[in-house]
C-alpha atoms as a PDB file:
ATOM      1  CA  UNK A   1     -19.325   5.391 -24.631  1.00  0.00           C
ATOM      2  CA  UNK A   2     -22.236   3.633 -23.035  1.00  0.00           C
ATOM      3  CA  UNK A   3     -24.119   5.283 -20.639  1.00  0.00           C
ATOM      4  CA  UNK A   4     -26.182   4.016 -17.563  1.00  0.00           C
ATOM      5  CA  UNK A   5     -29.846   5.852 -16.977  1.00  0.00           C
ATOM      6  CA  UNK A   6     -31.929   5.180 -14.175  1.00  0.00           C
ATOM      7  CA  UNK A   7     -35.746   5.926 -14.068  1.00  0.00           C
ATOM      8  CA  UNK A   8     -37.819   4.823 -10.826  1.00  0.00           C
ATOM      9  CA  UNK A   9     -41.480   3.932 -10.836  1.00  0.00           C
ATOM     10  CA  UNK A  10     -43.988   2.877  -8.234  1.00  0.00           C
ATOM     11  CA  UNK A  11     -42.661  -0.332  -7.121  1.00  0.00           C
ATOM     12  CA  UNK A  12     -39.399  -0.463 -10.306  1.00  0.00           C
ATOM     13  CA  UNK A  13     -36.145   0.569 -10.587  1.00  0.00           C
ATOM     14  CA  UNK A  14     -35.617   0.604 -14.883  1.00  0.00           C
ATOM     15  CA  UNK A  15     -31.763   0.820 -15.529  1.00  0.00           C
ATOM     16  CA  UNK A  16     -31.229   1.749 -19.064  1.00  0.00           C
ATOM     17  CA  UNK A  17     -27.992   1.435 -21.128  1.00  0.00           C
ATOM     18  CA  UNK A  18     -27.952   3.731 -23.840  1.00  0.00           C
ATOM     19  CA  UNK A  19     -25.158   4.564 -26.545  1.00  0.00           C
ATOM     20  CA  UNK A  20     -25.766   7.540 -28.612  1.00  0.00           C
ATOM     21  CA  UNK A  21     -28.760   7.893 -27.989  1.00  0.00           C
ATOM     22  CA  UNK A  22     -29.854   4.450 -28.707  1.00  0.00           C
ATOM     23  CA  UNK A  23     -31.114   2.125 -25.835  1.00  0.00           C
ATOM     24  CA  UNK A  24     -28.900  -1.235 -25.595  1.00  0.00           C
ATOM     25  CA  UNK A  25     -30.478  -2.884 -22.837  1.00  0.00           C
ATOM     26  CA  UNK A  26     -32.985  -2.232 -20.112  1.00  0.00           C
ATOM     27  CA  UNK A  27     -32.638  -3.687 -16.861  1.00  0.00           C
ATOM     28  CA  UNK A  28     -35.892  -3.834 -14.061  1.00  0.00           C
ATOM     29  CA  UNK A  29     -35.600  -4.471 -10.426  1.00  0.00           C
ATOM     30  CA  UNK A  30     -38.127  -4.357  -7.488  1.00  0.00           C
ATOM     31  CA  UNK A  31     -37.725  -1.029  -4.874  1.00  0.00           C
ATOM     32  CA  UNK A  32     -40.003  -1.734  -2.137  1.00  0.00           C
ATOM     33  CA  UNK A  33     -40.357   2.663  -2.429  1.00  0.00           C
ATOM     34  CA  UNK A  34     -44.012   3.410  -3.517  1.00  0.00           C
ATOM     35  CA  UNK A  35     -42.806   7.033  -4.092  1.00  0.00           C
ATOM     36  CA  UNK A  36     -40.560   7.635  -7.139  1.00  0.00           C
ATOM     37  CA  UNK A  37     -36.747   8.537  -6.257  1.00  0.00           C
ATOM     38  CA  UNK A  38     -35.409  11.238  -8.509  1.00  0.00           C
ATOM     39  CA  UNK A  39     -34.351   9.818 -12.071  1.00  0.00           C
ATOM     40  CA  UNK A  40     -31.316  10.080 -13.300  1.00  0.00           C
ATOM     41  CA  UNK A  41     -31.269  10.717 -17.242  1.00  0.00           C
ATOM     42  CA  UNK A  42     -28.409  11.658 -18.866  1.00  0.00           C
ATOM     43  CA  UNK A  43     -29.743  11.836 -23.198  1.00  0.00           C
ATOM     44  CA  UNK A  44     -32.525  11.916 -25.652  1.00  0.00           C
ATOM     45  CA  UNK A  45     -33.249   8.562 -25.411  1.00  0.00           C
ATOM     46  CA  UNK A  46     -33.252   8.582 -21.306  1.00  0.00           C
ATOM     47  CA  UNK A  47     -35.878  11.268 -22.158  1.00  0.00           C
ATOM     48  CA  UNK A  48     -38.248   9.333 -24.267  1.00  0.00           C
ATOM     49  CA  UNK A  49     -38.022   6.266 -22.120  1.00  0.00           C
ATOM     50  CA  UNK A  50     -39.090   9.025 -18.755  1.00  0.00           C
ATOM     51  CA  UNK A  51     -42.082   9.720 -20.975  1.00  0.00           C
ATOM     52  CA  UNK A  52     -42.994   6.436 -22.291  1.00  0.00           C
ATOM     53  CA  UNK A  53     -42.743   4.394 -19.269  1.00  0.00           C
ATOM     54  CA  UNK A  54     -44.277   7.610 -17.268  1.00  0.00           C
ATOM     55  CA  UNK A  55     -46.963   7.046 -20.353  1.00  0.00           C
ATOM     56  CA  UNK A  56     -47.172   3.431 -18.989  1.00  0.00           C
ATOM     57  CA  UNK A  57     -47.757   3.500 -15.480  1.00  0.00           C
ATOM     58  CA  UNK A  58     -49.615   6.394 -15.101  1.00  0.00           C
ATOM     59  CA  UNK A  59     -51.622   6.467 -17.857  1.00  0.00           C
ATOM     60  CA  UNK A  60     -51.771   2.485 -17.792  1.00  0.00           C
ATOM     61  CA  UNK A  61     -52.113   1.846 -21.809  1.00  0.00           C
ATOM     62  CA  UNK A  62     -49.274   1.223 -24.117  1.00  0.00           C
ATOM     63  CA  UNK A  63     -47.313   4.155 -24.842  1.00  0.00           C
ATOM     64  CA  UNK A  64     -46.485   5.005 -28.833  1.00  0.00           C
ATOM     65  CA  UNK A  65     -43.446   3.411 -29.871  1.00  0.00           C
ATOM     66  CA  UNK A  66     -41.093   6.226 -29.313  1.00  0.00           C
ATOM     67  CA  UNK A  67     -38.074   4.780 -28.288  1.00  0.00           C
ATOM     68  CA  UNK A  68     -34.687   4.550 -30.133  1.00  0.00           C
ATOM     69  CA  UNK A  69     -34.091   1.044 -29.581  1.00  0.00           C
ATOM     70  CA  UNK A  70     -31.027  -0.852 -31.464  1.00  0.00           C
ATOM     71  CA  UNK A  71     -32.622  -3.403 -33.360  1.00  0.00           C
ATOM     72  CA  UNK A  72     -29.216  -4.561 -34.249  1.00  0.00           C
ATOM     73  CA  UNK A  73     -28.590  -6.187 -31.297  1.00  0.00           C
ATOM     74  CA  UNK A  74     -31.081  -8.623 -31.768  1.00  0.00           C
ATOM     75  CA  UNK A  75     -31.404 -11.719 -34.525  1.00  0.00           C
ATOM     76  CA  UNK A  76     -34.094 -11.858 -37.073  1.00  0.00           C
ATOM     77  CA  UNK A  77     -35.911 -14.536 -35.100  1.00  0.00           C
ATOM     78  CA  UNK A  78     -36.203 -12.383 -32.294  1.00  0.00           C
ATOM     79  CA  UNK A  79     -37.161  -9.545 -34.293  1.00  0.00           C
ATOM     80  CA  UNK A  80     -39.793 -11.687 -35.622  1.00  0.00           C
ATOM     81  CA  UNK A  81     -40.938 -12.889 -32.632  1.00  0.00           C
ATOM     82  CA  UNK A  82     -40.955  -9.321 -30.536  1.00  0.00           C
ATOM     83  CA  UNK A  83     -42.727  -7.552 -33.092  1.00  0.00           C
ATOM     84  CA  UNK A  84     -45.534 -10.209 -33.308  1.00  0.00           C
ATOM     85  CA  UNK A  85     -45.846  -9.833 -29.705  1.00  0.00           C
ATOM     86  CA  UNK A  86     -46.228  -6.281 -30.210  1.00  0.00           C
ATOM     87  CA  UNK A  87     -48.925  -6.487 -33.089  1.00  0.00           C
ATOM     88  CA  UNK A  88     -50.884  -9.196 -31.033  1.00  0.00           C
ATOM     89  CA  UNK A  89     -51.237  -7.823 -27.635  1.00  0.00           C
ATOM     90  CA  UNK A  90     -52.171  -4.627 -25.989  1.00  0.00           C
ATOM     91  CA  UNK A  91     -52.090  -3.366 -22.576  1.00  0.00           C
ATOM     92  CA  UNK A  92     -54.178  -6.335 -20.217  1.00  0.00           C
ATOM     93  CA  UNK A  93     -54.186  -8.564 -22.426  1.00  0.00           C
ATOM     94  CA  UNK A  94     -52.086 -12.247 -22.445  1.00  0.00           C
ATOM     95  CA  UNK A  95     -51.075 -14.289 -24.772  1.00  0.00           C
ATOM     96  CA  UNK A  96     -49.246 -17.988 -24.477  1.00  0.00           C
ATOM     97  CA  UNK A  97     -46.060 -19.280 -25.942  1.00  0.00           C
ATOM     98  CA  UNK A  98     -47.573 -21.251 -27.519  1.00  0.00           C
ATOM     99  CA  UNK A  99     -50.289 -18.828 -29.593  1.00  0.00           C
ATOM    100  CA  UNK A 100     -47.407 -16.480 -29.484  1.00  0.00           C
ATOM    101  CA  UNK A 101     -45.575 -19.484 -31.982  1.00  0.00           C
ATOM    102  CA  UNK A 102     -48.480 -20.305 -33.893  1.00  0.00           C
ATOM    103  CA  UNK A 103     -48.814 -16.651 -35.078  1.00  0.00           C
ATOM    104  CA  UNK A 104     -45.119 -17.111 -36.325  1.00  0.00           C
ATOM    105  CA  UNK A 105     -45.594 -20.134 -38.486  1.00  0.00           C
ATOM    106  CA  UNK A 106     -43.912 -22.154 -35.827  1.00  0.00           C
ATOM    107  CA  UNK A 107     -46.034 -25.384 -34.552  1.00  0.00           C
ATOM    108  CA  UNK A 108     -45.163 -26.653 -31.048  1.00  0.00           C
ATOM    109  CA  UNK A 109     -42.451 -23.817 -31.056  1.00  0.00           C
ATOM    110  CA  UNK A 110     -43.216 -23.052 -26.823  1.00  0.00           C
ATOM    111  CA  UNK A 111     -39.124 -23.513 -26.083  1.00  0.00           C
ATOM    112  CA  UNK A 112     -37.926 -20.993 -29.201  1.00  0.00           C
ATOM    113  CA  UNK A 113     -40.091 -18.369 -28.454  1.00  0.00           C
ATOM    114  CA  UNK A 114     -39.290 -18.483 -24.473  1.00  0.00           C
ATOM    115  CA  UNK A 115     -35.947 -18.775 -25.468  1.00  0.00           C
ATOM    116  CA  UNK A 116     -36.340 -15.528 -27.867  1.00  0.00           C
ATOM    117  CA  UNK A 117     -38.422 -13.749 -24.994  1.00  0.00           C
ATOM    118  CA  UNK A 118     -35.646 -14.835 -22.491  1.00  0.00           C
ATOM    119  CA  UNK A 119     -33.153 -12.502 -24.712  1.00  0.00           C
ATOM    120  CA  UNK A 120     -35.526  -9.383 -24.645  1.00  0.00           C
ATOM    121  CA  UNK A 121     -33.136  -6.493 -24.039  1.00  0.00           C
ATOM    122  CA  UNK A 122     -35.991  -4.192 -23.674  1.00  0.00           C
ATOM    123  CA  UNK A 123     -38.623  -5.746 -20.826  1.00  0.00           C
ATOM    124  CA  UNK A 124     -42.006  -3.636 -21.196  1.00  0.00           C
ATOM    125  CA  UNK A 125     -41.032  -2.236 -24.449  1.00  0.00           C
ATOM    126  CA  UNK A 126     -41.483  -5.201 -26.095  1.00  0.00           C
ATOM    127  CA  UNK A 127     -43.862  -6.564 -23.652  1.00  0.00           C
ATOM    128  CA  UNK A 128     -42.463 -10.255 -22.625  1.00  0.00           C
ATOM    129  CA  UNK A 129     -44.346  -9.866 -19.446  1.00  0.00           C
ATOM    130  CA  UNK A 130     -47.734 -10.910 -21.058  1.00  0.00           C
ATOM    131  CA  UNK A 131     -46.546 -14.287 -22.428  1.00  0.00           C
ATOM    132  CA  UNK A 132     -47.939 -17.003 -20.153  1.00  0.00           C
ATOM    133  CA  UNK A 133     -48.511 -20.417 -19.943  1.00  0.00           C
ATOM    134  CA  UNK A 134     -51.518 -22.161 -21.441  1.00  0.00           C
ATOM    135  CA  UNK A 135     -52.958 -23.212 -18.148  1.00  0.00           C
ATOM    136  CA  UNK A 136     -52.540 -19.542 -16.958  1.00  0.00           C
ATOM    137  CA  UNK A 137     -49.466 -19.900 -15.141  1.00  0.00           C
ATOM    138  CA  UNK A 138     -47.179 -17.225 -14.820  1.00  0.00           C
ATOM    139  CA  UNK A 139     -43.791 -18.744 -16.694  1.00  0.00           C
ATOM    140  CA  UNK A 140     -40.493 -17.461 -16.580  1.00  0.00           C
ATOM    141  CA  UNK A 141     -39.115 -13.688 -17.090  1.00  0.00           C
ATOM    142  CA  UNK A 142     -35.804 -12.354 -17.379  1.00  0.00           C
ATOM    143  CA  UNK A 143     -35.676  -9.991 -14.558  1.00  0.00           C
ATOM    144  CA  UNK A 144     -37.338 -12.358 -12.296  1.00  0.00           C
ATOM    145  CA  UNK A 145     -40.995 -13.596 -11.755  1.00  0.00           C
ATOM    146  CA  UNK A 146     -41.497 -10.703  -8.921  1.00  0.00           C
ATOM    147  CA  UNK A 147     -41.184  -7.949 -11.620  1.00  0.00           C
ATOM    148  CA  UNK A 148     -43.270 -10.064 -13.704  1.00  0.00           C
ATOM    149  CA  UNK A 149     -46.123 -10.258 -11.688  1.00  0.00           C
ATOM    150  CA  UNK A 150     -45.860  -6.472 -10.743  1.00  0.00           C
ATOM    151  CA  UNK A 151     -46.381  -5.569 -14.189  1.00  0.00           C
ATOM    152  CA  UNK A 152     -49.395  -8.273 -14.761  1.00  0.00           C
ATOM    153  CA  UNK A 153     -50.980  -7.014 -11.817  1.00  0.00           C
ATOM    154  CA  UNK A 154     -50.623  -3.544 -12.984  1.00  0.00           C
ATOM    155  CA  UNK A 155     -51.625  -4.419 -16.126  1.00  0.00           C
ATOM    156  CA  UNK A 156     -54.828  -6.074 -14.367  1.00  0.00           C
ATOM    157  CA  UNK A 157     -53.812  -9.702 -16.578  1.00  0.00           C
ATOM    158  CA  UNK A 158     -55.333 -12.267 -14.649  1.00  0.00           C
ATOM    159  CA  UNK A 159     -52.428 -15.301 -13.760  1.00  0.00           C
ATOM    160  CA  UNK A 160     -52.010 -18.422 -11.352  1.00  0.00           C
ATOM    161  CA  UNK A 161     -49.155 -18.469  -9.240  1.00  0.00           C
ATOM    162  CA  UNK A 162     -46.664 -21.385  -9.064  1.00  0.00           C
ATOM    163  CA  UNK A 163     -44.289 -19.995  -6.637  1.00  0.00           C
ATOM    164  CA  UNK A 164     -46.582 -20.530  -3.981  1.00  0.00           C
END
């Protein structure tokens, strides 16, 4: 049985799905709260995700991969694509779609990877949010360009605007 997990950090609400203790899907809203609300965790895996996004924001570095995630959810493109992401950037730092495809062999590959990042079930984890456009512009994000540039501000990742 799936289970629903809910962690809250300055400024997030992170909704996890977990099934034995493997995380399915994580889900990120804003909460205009500065103050945390009182999680509610419910498994292991609701455990390590309290310490490794609690590793995140307060600390502010990336947290060691810890998490039970369920890689089988996921196609080999994707897999390929989020764990490149992971090797090539660290906490503050950006990358673009399109570096992001040339590390992956693919040449003028922008669309595939955004389309790859677009599927992310796990937003911070594998860390989607520092994908931007060449010119600096912020570019899409699945749960919305308002949690998006939350986490690059927290991150300190410098970004242009184009909702403005």
């Amino acid at each position: 049985m799936d289970r629903i997990e809910t962690l809250y950090f300055p400024y997030l609400k992170i909704k996890l799905i977990t099934h034995k203790d493997l995380i399915l899907k994580i889900f990120l809203s804003p909460i205009k709260k500065k103050s945390p609300l009182e999680p509610d965790i419910k498994s292991k895996a609701g455990e390590l995700a309290q310490k490794f996004f609690t590793h995140y924001f307060i600390k502010k570095e990336d947290p060691p991969p810890i998490l039970p995630l369920n890689w089988n959810i996921v196609t080999p493109f994707q897999k390929k694509v989020f764990i490149t992401l992971i090797k090539h950037t660290k906490f503050g730092q950006s990358i673009t779609y399109q570096k992001l495809a040339q590390l992956i062999g693919l040449k003028n590959g922008q669309r595939a990877i955004g389309r790859a990042l677009n599927k992310n079930p796990w937003p911070i984890v594998i860390p989607c949010h520092r994908v931007i456009k060449k010119n600096n512009y912020i570019g899409g994000f699945s749960s919305g360009k308002q949690v998006k540039k939350i986490l690059l501000l927290h991150e300190q990742i410098h970004f242009f605007d184009d909702s403005i």
